[in-house]
C-alpha atoms as a PDB file:
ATOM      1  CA  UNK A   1      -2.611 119.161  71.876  1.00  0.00           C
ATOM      2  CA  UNK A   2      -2.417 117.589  75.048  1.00  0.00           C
ATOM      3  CA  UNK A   3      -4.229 114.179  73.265  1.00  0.00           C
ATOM      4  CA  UNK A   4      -1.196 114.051  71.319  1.00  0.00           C
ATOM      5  CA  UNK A   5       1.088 115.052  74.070  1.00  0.00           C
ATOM      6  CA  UNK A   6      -0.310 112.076  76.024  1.00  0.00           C
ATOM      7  CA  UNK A   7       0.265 109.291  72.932  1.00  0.00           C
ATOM      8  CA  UNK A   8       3.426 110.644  72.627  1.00  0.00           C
ATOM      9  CA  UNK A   9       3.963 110.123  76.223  1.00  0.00           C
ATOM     10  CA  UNK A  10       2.679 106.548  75.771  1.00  0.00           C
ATOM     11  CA  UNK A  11       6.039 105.761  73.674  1.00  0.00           C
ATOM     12  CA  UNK A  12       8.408 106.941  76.107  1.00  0.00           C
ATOM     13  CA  UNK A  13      10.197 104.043  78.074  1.00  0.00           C
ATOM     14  CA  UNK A  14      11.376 106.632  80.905  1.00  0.00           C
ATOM     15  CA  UNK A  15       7.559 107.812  80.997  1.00  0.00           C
ATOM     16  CA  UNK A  16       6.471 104.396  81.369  1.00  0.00           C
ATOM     17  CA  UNK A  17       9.110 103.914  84.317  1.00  0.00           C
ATOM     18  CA  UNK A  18       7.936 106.660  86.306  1.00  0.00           C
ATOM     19  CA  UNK A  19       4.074 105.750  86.230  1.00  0.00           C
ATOM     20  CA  UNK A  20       4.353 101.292  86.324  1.00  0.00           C
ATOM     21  CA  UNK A  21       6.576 102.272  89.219  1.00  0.00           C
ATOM     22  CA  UNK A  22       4.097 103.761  90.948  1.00  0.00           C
ATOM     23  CA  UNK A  23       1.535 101.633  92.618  1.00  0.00           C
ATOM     24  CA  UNK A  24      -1.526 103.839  92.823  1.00  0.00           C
ATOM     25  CA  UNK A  25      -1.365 103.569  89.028  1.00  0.00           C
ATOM     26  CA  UNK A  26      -2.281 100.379  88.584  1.00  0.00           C
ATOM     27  CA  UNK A  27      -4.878 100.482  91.106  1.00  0.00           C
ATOM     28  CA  UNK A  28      -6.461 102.962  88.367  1.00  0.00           C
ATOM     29  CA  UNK A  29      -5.152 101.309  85.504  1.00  0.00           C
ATOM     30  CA  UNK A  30      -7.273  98.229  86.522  1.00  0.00           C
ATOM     31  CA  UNK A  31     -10.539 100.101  85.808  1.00  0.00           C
ATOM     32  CA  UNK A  32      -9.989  99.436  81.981  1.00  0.00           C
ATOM     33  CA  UNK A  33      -7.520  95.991  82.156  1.00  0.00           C
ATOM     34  CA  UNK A  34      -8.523  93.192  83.690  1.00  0.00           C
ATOM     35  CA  UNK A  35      -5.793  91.894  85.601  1.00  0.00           C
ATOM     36  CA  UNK A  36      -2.007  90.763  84.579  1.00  0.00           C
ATOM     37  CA  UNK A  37      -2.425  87.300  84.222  1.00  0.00           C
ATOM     38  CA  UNK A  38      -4.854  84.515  81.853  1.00  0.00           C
ATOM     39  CA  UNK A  39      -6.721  83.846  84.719  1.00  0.00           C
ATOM     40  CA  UNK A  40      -7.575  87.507  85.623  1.00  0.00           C
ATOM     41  CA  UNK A  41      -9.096  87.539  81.961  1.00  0.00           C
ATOM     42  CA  UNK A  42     -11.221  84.494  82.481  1.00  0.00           C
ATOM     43  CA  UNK A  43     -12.876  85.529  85.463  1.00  0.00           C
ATOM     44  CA  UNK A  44     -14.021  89.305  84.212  1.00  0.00           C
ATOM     45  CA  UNK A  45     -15.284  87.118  81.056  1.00  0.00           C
ATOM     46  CA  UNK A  46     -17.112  85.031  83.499  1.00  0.00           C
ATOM     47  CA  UNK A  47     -18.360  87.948  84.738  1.00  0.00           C
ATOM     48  CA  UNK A  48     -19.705  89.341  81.269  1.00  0.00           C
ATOM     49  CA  UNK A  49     -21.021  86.160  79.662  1.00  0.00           C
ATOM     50  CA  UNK A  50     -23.210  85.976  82.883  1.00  0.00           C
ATOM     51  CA  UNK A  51     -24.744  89.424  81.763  1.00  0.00           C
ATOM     52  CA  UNK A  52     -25.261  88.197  78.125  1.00  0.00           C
ATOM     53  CA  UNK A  53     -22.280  89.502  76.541  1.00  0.00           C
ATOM     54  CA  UNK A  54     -19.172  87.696  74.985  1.00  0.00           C
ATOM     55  CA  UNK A  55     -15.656  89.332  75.053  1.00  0.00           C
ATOM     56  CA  UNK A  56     -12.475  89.797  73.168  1.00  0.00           C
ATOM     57  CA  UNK A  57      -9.909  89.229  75.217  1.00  0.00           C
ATOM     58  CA  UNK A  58      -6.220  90.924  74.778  1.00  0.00           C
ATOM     59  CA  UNK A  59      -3.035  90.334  75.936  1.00  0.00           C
ATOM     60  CA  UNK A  60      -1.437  93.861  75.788  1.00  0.00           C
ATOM     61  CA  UNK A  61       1.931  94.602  74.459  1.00  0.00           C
ATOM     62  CA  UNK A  62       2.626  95.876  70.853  1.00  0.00           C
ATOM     63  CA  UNK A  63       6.348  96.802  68.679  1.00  0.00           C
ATOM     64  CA  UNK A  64       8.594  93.561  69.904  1.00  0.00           C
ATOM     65  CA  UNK A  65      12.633  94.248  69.661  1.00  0.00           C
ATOM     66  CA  UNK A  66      13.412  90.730  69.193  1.00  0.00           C
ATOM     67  CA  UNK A  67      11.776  87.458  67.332  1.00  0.00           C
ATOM     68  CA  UNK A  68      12.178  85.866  70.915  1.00  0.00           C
ATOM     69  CA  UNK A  69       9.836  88.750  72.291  1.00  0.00           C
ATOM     70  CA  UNK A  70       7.224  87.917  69.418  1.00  0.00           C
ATOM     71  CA  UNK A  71       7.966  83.751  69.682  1.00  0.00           C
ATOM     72  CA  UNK A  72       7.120  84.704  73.560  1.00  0.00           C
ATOM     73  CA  UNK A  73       3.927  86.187  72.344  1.00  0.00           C
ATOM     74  CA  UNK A  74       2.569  84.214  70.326  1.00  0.00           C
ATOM     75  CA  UNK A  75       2.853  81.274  72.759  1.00  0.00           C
ATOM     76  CA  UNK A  76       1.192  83.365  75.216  1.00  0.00           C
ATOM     77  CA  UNK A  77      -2.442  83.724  72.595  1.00  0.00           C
ATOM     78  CA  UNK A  78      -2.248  80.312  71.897  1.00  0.00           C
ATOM     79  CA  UNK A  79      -2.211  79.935  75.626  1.00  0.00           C
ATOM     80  CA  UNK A  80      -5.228  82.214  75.779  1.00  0.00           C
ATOM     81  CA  UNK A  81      -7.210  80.187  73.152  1.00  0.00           C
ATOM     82  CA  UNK A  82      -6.673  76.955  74.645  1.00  0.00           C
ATOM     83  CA  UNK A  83      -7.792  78.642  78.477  1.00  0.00           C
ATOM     84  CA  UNK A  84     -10.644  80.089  76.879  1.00  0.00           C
ATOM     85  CA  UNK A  85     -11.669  76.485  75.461  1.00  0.00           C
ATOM     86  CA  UNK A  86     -10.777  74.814  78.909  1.00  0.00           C
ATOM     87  CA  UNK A  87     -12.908  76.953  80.366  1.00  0.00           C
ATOM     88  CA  UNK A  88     -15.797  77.451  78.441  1.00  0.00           C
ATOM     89  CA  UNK A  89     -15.919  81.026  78.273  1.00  0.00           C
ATOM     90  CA  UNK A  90     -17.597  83.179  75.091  1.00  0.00           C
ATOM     91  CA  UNK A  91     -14.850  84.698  73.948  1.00  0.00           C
ATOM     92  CA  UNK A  92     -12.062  85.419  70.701  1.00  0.00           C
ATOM     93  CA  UNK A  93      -8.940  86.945  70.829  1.00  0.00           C
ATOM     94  CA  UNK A  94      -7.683  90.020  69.413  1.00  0.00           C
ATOM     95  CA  UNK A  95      -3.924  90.438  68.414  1.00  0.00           C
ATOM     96  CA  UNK A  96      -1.951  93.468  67.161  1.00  0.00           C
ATOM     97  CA  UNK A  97       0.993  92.165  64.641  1.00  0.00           C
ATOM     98  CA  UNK A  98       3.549  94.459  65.469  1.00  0.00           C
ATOM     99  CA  UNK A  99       3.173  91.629  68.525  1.00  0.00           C
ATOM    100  CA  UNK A 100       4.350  89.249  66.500  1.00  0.00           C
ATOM    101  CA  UNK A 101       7.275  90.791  64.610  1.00  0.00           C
ATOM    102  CA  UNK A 102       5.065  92.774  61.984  1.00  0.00           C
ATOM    103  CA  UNK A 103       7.904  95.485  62.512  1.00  0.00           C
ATOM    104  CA  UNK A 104      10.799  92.634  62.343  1.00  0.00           C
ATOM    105  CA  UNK A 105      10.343  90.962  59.461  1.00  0.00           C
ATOM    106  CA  UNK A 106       6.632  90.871  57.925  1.00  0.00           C
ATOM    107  CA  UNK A 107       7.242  87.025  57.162  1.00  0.00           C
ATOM    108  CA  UNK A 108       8.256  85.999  60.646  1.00  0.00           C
ATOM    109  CA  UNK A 109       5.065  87.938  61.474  1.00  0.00           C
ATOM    110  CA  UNK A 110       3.116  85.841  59.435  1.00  0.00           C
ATOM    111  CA  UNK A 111       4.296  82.600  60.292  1.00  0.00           C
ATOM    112  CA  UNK A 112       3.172  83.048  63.678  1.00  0.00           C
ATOM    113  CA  UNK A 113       0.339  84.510  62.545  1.00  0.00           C
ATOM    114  CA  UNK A 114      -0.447  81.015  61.403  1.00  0.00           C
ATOM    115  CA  UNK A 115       0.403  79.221  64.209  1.00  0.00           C
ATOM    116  CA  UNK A 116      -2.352  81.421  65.893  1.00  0.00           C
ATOM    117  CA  UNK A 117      -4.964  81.311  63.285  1.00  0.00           C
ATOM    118  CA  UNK A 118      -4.111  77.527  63.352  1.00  0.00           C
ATOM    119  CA  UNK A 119      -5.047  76.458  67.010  1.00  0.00           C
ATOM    120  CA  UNK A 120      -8.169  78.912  66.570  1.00  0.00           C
ATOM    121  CA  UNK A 121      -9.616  77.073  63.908  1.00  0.00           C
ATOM    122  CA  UNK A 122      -8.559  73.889  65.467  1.00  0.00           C
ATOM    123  CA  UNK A 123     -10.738  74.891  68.290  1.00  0.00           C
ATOM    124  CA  UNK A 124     -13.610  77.082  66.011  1.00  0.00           C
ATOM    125  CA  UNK A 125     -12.563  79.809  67.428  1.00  0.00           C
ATOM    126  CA  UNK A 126     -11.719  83.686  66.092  1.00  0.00           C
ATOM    127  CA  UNK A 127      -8.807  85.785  65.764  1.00  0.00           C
ATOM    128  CA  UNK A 128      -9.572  89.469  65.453  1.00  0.00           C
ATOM    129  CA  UNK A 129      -6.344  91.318  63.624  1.00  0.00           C
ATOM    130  CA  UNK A 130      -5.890  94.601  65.415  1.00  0.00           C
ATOM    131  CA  UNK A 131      -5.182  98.081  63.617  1.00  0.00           C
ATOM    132  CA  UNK A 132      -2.691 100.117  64.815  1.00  0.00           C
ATOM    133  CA  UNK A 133      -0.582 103.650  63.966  1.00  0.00           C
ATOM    134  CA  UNK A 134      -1.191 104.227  59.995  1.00  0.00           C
ATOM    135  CA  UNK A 135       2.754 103.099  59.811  1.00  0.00           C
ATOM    136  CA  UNK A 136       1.734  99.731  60.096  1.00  0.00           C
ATOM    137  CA  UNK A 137      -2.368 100.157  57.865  1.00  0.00           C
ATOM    138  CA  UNK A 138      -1.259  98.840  54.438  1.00  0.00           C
ATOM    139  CA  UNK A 139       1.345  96.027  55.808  1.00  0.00           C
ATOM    140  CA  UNK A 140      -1.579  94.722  58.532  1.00  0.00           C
ATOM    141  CA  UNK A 141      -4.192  94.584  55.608  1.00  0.00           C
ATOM    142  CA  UNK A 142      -1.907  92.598  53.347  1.00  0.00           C
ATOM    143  CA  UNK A 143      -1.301  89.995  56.605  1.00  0.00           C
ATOM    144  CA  UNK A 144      -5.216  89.855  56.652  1.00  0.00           C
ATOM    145  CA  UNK A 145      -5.377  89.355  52.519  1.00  0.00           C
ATOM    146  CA  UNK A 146      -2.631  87.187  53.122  1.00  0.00           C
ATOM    147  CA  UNK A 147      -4.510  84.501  55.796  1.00  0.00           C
ATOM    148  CA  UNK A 148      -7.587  84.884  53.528  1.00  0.00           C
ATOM    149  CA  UNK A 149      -5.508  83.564  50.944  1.00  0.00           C
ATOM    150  CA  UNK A 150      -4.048  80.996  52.745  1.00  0.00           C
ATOM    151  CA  UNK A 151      -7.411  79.552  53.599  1.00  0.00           C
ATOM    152  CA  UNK A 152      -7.968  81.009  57.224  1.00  0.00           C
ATOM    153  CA  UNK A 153     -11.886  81.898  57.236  1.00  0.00           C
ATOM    154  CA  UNK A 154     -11.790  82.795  61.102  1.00  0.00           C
ATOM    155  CA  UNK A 155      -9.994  85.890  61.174  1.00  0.00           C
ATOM    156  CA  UNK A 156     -11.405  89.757  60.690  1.00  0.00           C
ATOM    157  CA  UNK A 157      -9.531  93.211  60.935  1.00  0.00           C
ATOM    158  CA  UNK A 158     -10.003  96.489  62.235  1.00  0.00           C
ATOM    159  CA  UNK A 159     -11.247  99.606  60.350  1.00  0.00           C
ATOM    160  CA  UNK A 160     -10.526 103.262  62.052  1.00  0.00           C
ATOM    161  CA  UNK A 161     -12.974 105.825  60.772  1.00  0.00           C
ATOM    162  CA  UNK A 162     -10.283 108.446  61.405  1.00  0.00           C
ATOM    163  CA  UNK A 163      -8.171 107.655  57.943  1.00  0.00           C
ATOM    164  CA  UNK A 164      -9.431 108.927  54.931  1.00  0.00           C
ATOM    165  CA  UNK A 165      -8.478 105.733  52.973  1.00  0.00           C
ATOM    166  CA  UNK A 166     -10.868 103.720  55.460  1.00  0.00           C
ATOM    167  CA  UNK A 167     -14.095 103.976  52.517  1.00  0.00           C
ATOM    168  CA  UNK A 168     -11.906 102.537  49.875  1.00  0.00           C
ATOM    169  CA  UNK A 169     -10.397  99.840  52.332  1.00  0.00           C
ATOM    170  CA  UNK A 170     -13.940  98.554  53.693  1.00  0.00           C
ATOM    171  CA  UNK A 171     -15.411  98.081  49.808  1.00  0.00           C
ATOM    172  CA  UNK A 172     -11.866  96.399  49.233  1.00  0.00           C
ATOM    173  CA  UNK A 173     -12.571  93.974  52.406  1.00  0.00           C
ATOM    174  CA  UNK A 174     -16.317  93.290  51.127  1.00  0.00           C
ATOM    175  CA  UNK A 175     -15.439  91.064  48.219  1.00  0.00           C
ATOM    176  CA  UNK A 176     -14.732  88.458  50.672  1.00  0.00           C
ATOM    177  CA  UNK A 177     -17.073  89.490  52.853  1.00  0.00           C
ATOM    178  CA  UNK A 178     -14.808  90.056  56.069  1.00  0.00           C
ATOM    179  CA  UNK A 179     -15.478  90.733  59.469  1.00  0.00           C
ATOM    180  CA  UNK A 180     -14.871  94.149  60.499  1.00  0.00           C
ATOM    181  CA  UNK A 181     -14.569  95.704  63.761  1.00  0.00           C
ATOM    182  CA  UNK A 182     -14.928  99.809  62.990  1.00  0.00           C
ATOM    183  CA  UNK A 183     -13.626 102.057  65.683  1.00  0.00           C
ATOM    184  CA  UNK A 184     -12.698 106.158  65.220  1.00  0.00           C
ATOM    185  CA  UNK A 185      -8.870 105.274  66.276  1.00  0.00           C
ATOM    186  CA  UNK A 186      -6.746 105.958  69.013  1.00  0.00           C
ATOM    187  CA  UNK A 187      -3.704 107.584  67.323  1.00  0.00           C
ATOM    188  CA  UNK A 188      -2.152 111.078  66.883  1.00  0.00           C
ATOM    189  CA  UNK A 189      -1.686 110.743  62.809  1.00  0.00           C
ATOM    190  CA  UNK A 190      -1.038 113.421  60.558  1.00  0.00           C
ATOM    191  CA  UNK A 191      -3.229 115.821  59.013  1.00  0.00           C
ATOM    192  CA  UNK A 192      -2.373 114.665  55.166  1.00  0.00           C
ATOM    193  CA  UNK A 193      -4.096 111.214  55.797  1.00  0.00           C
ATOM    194  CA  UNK A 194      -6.298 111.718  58.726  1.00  0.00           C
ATOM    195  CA  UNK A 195      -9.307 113.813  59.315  1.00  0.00           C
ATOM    196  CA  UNK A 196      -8.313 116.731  61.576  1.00  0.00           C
ATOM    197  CA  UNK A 197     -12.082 117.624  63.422  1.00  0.00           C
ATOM    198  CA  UNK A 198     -14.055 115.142  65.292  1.00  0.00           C
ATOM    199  CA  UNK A 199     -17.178 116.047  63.767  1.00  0.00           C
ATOM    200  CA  UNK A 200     -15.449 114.698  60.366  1.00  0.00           C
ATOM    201  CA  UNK A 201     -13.887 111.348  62.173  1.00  0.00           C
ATOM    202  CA  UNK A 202     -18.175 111.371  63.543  1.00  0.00           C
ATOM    203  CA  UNK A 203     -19.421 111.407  59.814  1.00  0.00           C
ATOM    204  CA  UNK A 204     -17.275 109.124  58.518  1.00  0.00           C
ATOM    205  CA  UNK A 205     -17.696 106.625  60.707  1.00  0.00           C
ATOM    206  CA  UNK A 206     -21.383 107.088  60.419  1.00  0.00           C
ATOM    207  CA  UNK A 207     -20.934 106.738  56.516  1.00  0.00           C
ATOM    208  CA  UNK A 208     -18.742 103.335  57.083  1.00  0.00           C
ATOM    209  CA  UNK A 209     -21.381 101.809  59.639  1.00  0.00           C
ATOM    210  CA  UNK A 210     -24.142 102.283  56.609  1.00  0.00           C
ATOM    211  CA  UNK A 211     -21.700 100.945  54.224  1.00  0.00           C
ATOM    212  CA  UNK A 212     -20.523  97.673  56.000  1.00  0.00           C
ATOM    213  CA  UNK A 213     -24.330  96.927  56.735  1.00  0.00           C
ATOM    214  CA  UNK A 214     -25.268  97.208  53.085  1.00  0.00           C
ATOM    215  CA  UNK A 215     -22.261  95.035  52.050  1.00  0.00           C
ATOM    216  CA  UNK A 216     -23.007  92.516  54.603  1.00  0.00           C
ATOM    217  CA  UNK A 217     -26.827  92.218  53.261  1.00  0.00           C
ATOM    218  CA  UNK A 218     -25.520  92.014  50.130  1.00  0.00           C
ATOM    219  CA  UNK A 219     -23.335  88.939  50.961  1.00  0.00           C
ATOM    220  CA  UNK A 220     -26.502  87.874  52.533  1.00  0.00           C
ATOM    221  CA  UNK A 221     -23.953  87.316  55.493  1.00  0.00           C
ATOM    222  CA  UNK A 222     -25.209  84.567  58.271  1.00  0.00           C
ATOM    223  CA  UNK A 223     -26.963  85.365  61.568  1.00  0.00           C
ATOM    224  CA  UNK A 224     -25.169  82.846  63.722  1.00  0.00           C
ATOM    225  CA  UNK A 225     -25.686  81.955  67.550  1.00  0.00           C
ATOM    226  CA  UNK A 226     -23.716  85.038  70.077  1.00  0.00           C
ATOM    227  CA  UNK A 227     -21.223  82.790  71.117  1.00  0.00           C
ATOM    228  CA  UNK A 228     -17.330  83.213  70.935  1.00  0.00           C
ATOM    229  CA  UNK A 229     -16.962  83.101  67.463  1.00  0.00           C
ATOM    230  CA  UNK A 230     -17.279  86.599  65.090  1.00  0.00           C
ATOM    231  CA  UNK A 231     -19.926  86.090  62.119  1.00  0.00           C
ATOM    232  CA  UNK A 232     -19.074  88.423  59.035  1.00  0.00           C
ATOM    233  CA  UNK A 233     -21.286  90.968  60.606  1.00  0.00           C
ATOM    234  CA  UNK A 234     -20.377  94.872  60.836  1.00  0.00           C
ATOM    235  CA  UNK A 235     -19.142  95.479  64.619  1.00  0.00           C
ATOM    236  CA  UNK A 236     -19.755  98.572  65.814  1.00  0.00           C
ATOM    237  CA  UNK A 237     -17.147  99.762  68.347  1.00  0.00           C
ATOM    238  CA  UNK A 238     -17.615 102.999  70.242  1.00  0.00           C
ATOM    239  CA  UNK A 239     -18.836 104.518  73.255  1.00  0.00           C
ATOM    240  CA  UNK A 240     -20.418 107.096  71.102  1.00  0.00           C
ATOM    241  CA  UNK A 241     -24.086 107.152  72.082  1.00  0.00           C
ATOM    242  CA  UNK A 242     -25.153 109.263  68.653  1.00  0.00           C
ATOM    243  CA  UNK A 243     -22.512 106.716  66.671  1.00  0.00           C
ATOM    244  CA  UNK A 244     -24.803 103.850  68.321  1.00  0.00           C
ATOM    245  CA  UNK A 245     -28.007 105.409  67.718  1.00  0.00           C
ATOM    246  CA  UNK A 246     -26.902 106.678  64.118  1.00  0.00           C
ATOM    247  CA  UNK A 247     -26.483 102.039  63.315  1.00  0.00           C
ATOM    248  CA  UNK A 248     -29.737 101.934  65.297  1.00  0.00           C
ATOM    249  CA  UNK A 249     -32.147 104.119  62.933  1.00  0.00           C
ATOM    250  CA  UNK A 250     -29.609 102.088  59.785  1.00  0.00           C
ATOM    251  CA  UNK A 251     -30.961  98.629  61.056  1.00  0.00           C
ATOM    252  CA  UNK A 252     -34.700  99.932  61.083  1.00  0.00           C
ATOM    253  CA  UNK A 253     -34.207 101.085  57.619  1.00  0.00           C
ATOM    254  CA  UNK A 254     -33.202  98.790  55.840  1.00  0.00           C
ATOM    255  CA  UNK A 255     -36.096  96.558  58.231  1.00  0.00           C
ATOM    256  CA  UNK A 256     -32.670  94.471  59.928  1.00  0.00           C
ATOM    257  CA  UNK A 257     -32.768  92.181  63.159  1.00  0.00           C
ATOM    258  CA  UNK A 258     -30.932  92.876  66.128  1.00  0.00           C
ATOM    259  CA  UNK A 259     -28.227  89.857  65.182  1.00  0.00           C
ATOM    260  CA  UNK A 260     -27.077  91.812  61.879  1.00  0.00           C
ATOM    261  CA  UNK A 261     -24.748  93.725  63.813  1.00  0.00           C
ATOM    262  CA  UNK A 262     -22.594  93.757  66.918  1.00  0.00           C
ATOM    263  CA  UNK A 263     -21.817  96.289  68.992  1.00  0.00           C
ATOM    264  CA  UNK A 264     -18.421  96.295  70.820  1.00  0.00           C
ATOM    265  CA  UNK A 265     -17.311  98.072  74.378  1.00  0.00           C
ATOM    266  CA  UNK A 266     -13.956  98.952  75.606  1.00  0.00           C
ATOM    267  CA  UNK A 267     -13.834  97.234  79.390  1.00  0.00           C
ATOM    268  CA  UNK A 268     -14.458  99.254  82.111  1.00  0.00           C
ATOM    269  CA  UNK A 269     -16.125 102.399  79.768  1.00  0.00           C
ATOM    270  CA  UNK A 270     -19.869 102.770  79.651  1.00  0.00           C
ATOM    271  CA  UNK A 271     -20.789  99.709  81.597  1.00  0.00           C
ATOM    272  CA  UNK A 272     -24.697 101.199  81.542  1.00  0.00           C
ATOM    273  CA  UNK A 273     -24.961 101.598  77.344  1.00  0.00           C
ATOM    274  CA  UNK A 274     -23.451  98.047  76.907  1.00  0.00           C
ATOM    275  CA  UNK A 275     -25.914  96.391  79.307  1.00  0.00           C
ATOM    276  CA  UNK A 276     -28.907  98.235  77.990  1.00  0.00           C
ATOM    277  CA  UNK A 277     -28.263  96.851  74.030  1.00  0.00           C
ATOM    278  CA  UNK A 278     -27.327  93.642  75.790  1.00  0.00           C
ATOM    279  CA  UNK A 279     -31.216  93.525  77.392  1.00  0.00           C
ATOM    280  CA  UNK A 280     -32.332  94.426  74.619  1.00  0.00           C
ATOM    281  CA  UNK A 281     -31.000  91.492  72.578  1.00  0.00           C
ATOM    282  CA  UNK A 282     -28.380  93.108  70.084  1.00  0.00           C
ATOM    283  CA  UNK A 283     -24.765  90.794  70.238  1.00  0.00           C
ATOM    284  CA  UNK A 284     -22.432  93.193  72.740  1.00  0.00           C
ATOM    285  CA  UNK A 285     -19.013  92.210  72.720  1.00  0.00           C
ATOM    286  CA  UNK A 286     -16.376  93.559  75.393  1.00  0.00           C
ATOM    287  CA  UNK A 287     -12.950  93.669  74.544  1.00  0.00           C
ATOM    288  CA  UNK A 288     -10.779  92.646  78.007  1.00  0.00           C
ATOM    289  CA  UNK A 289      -7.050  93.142  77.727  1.00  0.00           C
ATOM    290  CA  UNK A 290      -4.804  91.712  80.155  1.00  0.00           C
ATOM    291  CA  UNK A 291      -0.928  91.690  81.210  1.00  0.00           C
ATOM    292  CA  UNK A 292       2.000  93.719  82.440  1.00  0.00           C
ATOM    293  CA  UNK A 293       2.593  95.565  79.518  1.00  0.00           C
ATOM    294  CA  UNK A 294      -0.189  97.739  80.256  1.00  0.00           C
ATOM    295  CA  UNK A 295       1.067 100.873  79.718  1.00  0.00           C
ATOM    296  CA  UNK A 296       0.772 102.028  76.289  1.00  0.00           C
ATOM    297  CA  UNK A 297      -3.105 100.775  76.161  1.00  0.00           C
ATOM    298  CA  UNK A 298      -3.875 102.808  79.691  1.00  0.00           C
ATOM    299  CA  UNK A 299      -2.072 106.150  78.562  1.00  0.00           C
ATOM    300  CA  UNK A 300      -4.096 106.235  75.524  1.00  0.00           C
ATOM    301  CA  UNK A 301      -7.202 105.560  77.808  1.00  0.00           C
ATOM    302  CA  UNK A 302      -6.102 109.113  79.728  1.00  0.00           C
ATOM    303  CA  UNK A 303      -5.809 110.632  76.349  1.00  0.00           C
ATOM    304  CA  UNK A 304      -9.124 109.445  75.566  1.00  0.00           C
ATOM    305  CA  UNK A 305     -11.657 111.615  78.019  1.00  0.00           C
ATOM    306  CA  UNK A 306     -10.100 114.616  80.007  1.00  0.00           C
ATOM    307  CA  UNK A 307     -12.117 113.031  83.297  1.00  0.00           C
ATOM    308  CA  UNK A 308      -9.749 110.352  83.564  1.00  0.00           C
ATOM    309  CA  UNK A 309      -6.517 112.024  82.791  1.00  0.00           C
ATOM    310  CA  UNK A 310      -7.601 115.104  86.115  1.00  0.00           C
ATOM    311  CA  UNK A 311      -8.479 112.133  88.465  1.00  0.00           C
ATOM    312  CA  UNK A 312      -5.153 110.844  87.178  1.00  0.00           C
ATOM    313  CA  UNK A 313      -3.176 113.604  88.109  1.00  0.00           C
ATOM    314  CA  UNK A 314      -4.948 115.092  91.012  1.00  0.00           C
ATOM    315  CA  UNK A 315      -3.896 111.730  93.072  1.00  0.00           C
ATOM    316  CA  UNK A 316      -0.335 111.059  91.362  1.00  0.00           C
ATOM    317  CA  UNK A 317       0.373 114.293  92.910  1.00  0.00           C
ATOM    318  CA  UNK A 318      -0.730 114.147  96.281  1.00  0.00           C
ATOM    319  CA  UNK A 319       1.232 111.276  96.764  1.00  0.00           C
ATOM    320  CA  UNK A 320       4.590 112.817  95.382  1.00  0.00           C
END
């Protein structure tokens, strides 16, 4: 109830208004966003290469009204990709489409899509397709079909263990073989397409980790240097400590190296798991979002752990 409440509350421009207007927000907001600005990003990467880890780097806004909005954006990632080549950084970017007009028009989405996936492959580097609500599952799929199709070979998509179509959409995604980043999903969806308990969301995503290892060894998919760039290898994105250790005792059984998977690490959460697989030579990746549009990507942060949310509230109200 109140996780839902709290997504809800994510969508609501008057909602946003209150809490962006209120400075002590951002000043807790900035545990999990890196700053508002390209630079910001680049120096928190800085700060994570130098520990061994690479990053996927964000800038956060989502569900443009106009094509100018998703023109603006796109310019903006293209920006990020050349900074993150200027500066030598180990890092891709991840986009969401709705970003770039997937709500519009799905074809004005995709043609800056391919501006995008353009200047990344110009400079070898990786676009990561975000997932979103399940609104926008089948449309963001067919954009990722669609750049396979056209010939982009540096772009991978999101799986969210919490759908019940997820199985069918990971064996679909194998024929090519893709790179997939699996998460449990951040979204209040329906009981009709969504698995209701967490202990289901927990098995499933268990059950997709084995399955997009065994695909990947069965596209013999490359181990390739833990640099910026996204191999076709499973990544493993969760803070989930029995999640992580479930992929663990799935590499020693099917006798795997450390670089046949990747695990991946919302910034600011679990700072001590992340740096432990990191020492002990497994790919970490940390996704770092950045910009003013922070608010949708914080309030589902609150909705995530209960901690944050009373810390939250306990100072917004002493300083009412």
């Amino acid at each position: 109830m109140l996780r839902s409440f709290l997504i809800g509350l994510s969508k609501i421009k008057w909602a946003q208004r209150l809490i962006t207007d209120w400075p002590f927000a951002w000043r807790f907001a900035s545990r999990f966003i890196s700053g508002e600005t390209p630079h910001d990003a680049i120096q928190a990467i800085r700060m994570l290469n130098a520990q061994g880890m690479n990053a996927t780097v964000d800038h956060l806004g989502e569900n443009v009204t106009t094509p100018q909005e998703a023109a603006k954006a796109t310019d903006e990632i293209i920006h990020m990709l050349e900074t993150i080549q200027q500066s030598g950084v180990w890092a891709n970017v991840s986009v969401k489409l709705s970003q770039l007009g997937l709500v519009l028009d799905p074809k004005l989405c995709q043609s800056n899509l391919r501006h995008i996936l353009e200047k990344a492959s110009e400079l070898n580097n990786f676009v990561r397709l975000d997932m979103e609500d399940s609104s926008l599952t089948t449309i963001t799929l067919d954009c990722y079909h669609w750049a396979v199709q056209q010939g982009f070979t540096n772009t991978g998509v999101v799986i969210q263990s919490y759908l019940y179509r997820s199985e069918e959409d990971v064996r679909e995604l194998g024929i090519y073989p893709a790179s997939v980043r699996l998460c449990k999903g951040a979204y209040k969806e329906p009981g009709e397409i969504a698995f209701p308990k967490k202990d289901q969301v927990d098995e499933n995503f268990d059950k997709l980790t084995d399955l997009l290892l065994e695909i990947s060894q069965a596209n013999e998919a490359p181990e390739v240097a833990n640099k910026g760039r996204t191999p076709p290898i499973p990544c493993i994105a969760t803070h989930d400590e029995m999640r992580i250790q479930h992929a663990l005792n799935k590499l020693e059984e099917m006798g795997l190296p450390a670089k046949a998977i990747e695990f991946q690490f919302l910034y600011g959460i679990r700072q001590d798991l992340h740096e432990k697989l990191a020492s002990q030579g497994f790919p970490v990746r940390i996704y770092v979002p950045y910009g003013t549009s922070w608010y949708p990507y914080y309030m589902r942060r609150l909705a995530e752990r209960p901690a944050n949310l009373l810390f939250f509230l306990t100072n917004f109200f002493r300083r009412q």
